[in-house]
PDB file of N, CA and C in Angstrom:
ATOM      1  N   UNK A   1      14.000  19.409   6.192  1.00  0.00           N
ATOM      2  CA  UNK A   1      13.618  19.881   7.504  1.00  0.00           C
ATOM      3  C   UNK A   1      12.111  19.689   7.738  1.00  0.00           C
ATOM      4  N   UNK A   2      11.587  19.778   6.790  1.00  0.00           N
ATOM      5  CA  UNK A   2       9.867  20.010   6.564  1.00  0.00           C
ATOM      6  C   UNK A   2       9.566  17.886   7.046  1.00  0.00           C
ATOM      7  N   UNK A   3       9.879  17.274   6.652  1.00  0.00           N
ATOM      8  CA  UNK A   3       9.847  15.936   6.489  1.00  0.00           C
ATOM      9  C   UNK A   3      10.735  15.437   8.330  1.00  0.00           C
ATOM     10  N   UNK A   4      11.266  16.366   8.917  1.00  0.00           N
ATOM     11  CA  UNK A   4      11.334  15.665   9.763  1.00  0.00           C
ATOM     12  C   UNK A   4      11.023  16.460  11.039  1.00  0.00           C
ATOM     13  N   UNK A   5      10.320  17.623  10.747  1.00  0.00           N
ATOM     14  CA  UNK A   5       8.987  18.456  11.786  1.00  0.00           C
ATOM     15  C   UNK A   5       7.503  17.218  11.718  1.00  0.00           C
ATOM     16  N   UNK A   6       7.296  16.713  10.110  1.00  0.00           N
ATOM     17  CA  UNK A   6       6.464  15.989  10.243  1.00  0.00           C
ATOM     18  C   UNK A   6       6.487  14.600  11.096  1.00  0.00           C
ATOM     19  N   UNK A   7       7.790  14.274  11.284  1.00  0.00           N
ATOM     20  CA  UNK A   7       8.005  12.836  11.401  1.00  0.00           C
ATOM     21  C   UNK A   7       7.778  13.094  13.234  1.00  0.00           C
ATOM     22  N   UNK A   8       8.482  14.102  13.486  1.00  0.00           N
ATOM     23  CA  UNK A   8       8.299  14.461  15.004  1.00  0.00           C
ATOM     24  C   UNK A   8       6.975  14.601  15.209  1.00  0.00           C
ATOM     25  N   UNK A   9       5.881  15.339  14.960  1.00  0.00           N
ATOM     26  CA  UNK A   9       4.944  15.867  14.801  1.00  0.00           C
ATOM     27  C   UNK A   9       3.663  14.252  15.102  1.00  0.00           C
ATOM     28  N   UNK A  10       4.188  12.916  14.327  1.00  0.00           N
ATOM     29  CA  UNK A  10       3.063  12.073  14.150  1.00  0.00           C
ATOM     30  C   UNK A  10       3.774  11.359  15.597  1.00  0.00           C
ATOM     31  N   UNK A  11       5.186  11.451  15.665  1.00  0.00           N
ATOM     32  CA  UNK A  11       5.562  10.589  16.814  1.00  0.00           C
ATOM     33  C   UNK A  11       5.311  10.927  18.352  1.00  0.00           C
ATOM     34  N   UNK A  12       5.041  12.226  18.108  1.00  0.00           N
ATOM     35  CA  UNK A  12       4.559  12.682  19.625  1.00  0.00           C
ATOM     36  C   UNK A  12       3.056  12.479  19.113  1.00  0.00           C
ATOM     37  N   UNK A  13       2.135  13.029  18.596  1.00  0.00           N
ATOM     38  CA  UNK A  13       0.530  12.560  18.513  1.00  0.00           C
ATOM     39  C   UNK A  13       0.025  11.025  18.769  1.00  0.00           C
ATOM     40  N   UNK A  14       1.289  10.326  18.161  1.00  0.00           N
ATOM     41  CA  UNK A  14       1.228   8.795  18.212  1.00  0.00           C
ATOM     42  C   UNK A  14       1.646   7.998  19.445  1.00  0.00           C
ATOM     43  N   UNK A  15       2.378   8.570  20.287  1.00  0.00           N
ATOM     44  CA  UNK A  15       3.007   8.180  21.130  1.00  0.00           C
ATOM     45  C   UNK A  15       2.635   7.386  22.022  1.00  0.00           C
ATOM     46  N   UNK A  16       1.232   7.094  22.404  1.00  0.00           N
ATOM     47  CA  UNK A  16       0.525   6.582  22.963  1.00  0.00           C
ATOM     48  C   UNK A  16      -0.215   5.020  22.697  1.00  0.00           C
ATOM     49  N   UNK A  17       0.489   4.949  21.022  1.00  0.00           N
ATOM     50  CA  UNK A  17       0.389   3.489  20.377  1.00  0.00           C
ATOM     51  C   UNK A  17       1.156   2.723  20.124  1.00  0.00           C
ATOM     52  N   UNK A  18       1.164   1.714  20.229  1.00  0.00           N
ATOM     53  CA  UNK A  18       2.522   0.811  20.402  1.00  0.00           C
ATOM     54  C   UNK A  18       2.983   0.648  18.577  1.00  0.00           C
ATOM     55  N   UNK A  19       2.842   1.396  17.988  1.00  0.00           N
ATOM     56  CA  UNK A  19       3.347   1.484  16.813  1.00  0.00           C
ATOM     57  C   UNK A  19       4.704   2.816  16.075  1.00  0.00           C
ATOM     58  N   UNK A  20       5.703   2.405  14.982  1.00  0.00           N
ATOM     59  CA  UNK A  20       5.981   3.312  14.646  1.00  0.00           C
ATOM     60  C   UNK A  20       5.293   4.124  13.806  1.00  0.00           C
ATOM     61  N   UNK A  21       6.249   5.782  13.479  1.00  0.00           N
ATOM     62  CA  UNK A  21       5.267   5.996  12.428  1.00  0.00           C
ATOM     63  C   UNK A  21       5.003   5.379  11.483  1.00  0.00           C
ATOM     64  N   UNK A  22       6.151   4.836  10.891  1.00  0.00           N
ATOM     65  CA  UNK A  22       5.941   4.083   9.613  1.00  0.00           C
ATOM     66  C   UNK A  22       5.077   2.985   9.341  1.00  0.00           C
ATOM     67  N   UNK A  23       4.802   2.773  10.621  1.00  0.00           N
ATOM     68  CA  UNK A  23       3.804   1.553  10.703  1.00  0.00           C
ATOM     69  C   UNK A  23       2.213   2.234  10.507  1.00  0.00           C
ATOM     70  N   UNK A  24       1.997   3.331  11.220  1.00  0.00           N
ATOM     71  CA  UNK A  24       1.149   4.581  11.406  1.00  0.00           C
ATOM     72  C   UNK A  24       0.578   4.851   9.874  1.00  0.00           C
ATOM     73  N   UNK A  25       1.563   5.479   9.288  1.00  0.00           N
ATOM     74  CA  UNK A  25       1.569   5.557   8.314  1.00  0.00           C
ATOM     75  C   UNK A  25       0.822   4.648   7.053  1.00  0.00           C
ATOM     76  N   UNK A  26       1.209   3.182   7.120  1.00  0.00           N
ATOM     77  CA  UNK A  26       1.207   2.235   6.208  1.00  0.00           C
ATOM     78  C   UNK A  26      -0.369   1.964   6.925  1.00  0.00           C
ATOM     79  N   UNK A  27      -0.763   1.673   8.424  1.00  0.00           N
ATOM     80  CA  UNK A  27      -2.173   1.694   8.822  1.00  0.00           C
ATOM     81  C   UNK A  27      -3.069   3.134   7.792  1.00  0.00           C
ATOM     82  N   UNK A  28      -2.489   4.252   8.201  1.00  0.00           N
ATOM     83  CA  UNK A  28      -3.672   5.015   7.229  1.00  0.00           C
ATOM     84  C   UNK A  28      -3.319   5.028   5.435  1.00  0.00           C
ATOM     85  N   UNK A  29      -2.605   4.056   5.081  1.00  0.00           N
ATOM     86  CA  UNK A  29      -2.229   3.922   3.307  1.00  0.00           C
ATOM     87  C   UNK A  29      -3.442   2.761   3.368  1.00  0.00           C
ATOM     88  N   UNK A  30      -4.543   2.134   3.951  1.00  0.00           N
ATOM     89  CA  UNK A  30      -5.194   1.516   3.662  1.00  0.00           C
ATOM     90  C   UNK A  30      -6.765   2.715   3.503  1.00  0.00           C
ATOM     91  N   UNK A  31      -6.946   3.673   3.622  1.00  0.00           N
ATOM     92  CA  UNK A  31      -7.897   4.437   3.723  1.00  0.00           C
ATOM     93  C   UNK A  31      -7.756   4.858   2.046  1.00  0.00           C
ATOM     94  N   UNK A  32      -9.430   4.659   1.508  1.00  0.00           N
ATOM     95  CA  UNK A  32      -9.673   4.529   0.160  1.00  0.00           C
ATOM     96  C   UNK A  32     -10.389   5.303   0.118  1.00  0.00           C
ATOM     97  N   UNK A  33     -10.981   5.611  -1.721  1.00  0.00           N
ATOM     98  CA  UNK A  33     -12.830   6.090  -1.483  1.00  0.00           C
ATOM     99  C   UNK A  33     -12.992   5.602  -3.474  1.00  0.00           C
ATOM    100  N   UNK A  34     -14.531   5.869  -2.944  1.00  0.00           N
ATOM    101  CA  UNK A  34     -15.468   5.202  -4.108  1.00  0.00           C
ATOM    102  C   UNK A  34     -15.971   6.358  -4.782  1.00  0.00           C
ATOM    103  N   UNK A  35     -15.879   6.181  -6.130  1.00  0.00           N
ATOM    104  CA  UNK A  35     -16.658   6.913  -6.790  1.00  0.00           C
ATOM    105  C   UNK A  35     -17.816   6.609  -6.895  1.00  0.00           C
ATOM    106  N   UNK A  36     -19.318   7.316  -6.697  1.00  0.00           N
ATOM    107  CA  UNK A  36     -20.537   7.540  -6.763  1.00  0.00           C
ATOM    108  C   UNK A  36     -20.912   7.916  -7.793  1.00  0.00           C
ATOM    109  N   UNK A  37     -21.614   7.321  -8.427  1.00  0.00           N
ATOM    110  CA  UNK A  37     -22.466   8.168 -10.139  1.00  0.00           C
ATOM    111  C   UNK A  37     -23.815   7.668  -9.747  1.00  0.00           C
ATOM    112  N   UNK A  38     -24.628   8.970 -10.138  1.00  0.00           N
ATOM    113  CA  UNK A  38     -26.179   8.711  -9.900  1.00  0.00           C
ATOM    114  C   UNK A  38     -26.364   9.413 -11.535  1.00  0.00           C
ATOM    115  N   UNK A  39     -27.181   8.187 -11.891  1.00  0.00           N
ATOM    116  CA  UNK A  39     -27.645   8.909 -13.830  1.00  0.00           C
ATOM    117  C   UNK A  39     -28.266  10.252 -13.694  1.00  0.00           C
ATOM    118  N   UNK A  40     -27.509  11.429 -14.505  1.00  0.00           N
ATOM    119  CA  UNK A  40     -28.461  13.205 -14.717  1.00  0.00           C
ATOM    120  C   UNK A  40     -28.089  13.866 -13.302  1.00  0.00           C
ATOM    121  N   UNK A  41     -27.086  13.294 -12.234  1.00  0.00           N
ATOM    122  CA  UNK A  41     -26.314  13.969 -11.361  1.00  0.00           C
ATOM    123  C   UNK A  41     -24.903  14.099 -11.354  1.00  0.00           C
ATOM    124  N   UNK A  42     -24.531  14.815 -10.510  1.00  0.00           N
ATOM    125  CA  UNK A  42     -22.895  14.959 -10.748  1.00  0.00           C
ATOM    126  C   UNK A  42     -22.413  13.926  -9.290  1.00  0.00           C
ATOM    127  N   UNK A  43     -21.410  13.116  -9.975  1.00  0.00           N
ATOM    128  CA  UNK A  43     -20.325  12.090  -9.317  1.00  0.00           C
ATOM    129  C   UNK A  43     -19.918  12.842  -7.981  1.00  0.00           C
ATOM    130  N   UNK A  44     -19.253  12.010  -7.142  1.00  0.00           N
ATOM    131  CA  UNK A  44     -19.362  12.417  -5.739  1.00  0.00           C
ATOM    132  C   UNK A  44     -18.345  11.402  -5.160  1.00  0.00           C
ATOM    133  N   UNK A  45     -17.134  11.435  -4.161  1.00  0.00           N
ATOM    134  CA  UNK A  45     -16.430  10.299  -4.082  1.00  0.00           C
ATOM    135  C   UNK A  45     -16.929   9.918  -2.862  1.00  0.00           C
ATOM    136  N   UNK A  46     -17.233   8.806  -2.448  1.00  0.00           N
ATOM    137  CA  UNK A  46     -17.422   8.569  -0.661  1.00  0.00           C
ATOM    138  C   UNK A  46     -16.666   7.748  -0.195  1.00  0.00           C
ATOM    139  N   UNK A  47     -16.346   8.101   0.816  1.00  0.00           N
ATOM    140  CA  UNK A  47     -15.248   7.428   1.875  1.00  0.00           C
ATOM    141  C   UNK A  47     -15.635   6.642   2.671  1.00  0.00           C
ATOM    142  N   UNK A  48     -15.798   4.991   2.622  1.00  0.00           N
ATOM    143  CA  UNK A  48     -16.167   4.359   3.632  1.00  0.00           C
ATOM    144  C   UNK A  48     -15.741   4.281   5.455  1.00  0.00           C
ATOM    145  N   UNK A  49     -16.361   3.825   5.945  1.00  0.00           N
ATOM    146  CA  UNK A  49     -16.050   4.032   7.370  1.00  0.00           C
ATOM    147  C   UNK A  49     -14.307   3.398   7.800  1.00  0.00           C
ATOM    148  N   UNK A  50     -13.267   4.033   8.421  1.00  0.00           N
ATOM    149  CA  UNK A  50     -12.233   4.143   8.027  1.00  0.00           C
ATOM    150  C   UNK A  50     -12.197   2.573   9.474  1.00  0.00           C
ATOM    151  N   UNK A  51     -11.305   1.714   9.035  1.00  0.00           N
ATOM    152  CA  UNK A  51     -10.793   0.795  10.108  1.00  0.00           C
ATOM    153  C   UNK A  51     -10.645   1.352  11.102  1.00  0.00           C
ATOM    154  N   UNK A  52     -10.982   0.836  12.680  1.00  0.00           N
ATOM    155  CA  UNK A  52     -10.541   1.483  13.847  1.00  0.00           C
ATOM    156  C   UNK A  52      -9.305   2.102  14.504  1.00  0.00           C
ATOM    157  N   UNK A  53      -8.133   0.967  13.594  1.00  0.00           N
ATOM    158  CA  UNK A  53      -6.670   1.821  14.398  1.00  0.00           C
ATOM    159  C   UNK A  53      -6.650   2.991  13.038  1.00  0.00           C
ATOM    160  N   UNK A  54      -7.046   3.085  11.808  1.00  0.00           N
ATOM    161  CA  UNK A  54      -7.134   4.378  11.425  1.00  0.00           C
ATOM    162  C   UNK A  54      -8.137   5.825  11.719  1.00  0.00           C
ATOM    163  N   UNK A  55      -9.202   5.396  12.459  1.00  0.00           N
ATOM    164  CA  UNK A  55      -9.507   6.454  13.195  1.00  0.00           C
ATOM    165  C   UNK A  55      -9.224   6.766  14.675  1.00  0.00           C
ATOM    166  N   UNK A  56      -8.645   6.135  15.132  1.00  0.00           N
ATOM    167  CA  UNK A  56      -8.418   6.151  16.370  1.00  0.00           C
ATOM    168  C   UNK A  56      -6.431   7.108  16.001  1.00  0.00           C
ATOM    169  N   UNK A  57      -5.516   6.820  14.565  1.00  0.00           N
ATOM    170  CA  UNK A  57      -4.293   7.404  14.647  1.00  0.00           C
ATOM    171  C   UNK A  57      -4.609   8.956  13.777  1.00  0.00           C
ATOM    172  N   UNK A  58      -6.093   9.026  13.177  1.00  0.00           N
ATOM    173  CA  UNK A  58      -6.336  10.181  12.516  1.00  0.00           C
ATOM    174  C   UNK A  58      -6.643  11.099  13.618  1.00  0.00           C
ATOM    175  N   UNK A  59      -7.543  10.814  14.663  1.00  0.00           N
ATOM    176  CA  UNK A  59      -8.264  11.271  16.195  1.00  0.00           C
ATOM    177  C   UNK A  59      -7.141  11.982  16.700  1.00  0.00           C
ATOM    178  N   UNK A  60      -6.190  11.201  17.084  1.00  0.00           N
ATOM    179  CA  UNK A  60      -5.045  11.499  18.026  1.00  0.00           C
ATOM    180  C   UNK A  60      -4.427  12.704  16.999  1.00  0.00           C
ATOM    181  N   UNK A  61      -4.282  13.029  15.472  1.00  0.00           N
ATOM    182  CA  UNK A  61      -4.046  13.891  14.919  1.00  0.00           C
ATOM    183  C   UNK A  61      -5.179  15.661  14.911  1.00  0.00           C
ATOM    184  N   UNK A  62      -6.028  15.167  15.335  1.00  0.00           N
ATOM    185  CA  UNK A  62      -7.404  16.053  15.053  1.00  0.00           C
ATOM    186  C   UNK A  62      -7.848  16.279  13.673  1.00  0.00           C
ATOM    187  N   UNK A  63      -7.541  15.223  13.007  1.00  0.00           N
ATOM    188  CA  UNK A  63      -8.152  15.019  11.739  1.00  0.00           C
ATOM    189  C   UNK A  63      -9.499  14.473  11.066  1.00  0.00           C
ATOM    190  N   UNK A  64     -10.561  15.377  11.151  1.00  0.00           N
ATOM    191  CA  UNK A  64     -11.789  14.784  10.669  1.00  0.00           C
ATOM    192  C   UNK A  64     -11.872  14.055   9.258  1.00  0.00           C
ATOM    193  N   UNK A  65     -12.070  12.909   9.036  1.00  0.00           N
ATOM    194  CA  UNK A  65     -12.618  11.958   7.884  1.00  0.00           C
ATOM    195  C   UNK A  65     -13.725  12.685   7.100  1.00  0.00           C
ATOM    196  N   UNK A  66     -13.431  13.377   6.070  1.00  0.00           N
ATOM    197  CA  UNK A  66     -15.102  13.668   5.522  1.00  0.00           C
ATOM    198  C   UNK A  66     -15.848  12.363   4.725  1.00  0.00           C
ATOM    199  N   UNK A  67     -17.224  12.376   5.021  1.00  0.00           N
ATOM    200  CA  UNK A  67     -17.552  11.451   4.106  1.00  0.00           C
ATOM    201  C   UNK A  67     -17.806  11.160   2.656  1.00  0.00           C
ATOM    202  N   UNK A  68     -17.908  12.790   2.208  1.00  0.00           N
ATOM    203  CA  UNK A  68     -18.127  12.899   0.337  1.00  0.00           C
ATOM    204  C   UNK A  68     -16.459  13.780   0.075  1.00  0.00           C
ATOM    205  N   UNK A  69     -16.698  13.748  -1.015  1.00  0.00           N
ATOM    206  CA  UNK A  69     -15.515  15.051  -1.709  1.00  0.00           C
ATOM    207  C   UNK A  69     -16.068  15.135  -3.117  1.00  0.00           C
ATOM    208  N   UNK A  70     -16.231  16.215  -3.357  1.00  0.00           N
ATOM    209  CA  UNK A  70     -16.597  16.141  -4.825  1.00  0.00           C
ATOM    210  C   UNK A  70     -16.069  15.308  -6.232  1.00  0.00           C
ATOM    211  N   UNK A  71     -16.374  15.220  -7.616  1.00  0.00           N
ATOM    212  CA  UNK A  71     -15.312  14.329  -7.841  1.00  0.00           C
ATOM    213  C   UNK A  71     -14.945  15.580  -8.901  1.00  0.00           C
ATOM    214  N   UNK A  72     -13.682  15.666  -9.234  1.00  0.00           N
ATOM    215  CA  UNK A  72     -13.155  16.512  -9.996  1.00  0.00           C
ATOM    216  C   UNK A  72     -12.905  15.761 -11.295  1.00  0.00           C
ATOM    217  N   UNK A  73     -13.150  14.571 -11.493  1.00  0.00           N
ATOM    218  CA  UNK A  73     -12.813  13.589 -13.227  1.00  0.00           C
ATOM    219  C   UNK A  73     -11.477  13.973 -13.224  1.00  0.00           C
ATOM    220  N   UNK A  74     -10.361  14.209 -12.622  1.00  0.00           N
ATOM    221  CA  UNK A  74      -8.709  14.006 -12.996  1.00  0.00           C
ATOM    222  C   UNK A  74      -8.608  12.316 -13.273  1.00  0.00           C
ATOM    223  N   UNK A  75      -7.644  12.774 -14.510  1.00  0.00           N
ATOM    224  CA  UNK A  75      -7.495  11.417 -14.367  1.00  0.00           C
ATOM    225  C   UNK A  75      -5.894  10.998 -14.040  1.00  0.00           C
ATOM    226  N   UNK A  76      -5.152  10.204 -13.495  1.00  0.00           N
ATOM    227  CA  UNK A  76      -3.855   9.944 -13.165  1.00  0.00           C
ATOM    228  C   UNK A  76      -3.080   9.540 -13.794  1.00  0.00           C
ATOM    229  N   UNK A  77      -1.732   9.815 -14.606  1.00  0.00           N
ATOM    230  CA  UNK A  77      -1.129   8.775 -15.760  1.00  0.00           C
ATOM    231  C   UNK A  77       0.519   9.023 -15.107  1.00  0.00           C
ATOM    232  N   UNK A  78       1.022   7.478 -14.834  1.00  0.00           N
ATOM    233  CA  UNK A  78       2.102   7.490 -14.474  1.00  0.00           C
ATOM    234  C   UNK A  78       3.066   8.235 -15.015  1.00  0.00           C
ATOM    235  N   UNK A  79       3.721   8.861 -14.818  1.00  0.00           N
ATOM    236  CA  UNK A  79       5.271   9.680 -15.479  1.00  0.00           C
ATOM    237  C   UNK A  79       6.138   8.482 -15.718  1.00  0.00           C
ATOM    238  N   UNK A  80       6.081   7.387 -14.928  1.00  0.00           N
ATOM    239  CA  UNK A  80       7.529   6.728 -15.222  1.00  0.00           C
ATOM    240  C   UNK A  80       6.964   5.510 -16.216  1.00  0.00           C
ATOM    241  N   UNK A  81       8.092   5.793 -16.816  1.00  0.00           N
ATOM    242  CA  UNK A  81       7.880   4.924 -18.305  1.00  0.00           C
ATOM    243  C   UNK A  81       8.436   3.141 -17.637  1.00  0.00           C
ATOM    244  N   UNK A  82       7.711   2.466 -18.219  1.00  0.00           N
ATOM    245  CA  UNK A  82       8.115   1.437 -17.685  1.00  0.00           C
ATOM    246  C   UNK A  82       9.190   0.515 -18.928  1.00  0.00           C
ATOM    247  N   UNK A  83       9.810  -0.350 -18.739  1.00  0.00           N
ATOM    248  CA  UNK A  83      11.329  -0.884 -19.236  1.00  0.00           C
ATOM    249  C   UNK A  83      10.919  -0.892 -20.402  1.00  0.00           C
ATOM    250  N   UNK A  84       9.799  -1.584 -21.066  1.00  0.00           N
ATOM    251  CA  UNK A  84       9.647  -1.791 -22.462  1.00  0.00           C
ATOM    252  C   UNK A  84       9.624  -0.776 -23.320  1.00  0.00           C
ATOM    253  N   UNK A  85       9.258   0.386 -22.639  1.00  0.00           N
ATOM    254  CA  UNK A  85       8.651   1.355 -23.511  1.00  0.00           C
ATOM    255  C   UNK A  85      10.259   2.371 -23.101  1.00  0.00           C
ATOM    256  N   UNK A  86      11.455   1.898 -22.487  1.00  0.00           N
ATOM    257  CA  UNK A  86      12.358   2.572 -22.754  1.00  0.00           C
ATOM    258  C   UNK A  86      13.297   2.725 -23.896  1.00  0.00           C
ATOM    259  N   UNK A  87      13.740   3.730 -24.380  1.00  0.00           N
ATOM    260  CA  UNK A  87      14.515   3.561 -25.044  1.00  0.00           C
ATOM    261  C   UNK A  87      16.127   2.557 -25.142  1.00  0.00           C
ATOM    262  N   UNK A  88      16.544   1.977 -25.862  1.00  0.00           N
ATOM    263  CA  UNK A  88      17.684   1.158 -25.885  1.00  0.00           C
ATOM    264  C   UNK A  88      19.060   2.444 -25.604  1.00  0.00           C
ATOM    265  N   UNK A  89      20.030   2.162 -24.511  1.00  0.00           N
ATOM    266  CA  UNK A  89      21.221   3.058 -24.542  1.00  0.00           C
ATOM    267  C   UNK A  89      21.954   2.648 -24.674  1.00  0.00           C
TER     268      UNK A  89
END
């Protein structure tokens, strides 16, 4: 239910672009950020200036872009085991 309040939710905000969400969507899956290290300071991630149809489908959301975020050092390790490293059944 939660997944399709959202889906309603981007299609009326969006409605005004000749795109679906999914298209919407896959436009803001290009929005990145950089890690910053300055030597004897603490790391910092920054977010470059976001492509225009992604600020223009974040806007229509009322979603501000920040430009830093702190960096927390998580690091990410896939859960899914890939074929080689499966066991034989």
């Amino acid at each position: 239910m939660l997944a399709y309040l959202i889906v309603r939710a981007l299609r009326r905000a969006w409605a005004a672009f000749e795109l679906t969400v999914e298209g919407g969507l896959q436009q803001l899956a290009t929005l990145c950020s950089l890690e910053v290290r300055v030597p004897g300071q603490a790391a910092c991630q920054k977010i470059p200036t976001p492509r225009e149809e992604s600020q223009q489908l974040l806007a229509a959301l009322d979603i501000p872009v920040p430009e830093v975020q702190p960096s927390r050092n998580i690091r990410v390790v896939p859960r899914k085991k890939r074929p080689d490293q499966r066991k034989a059944e």
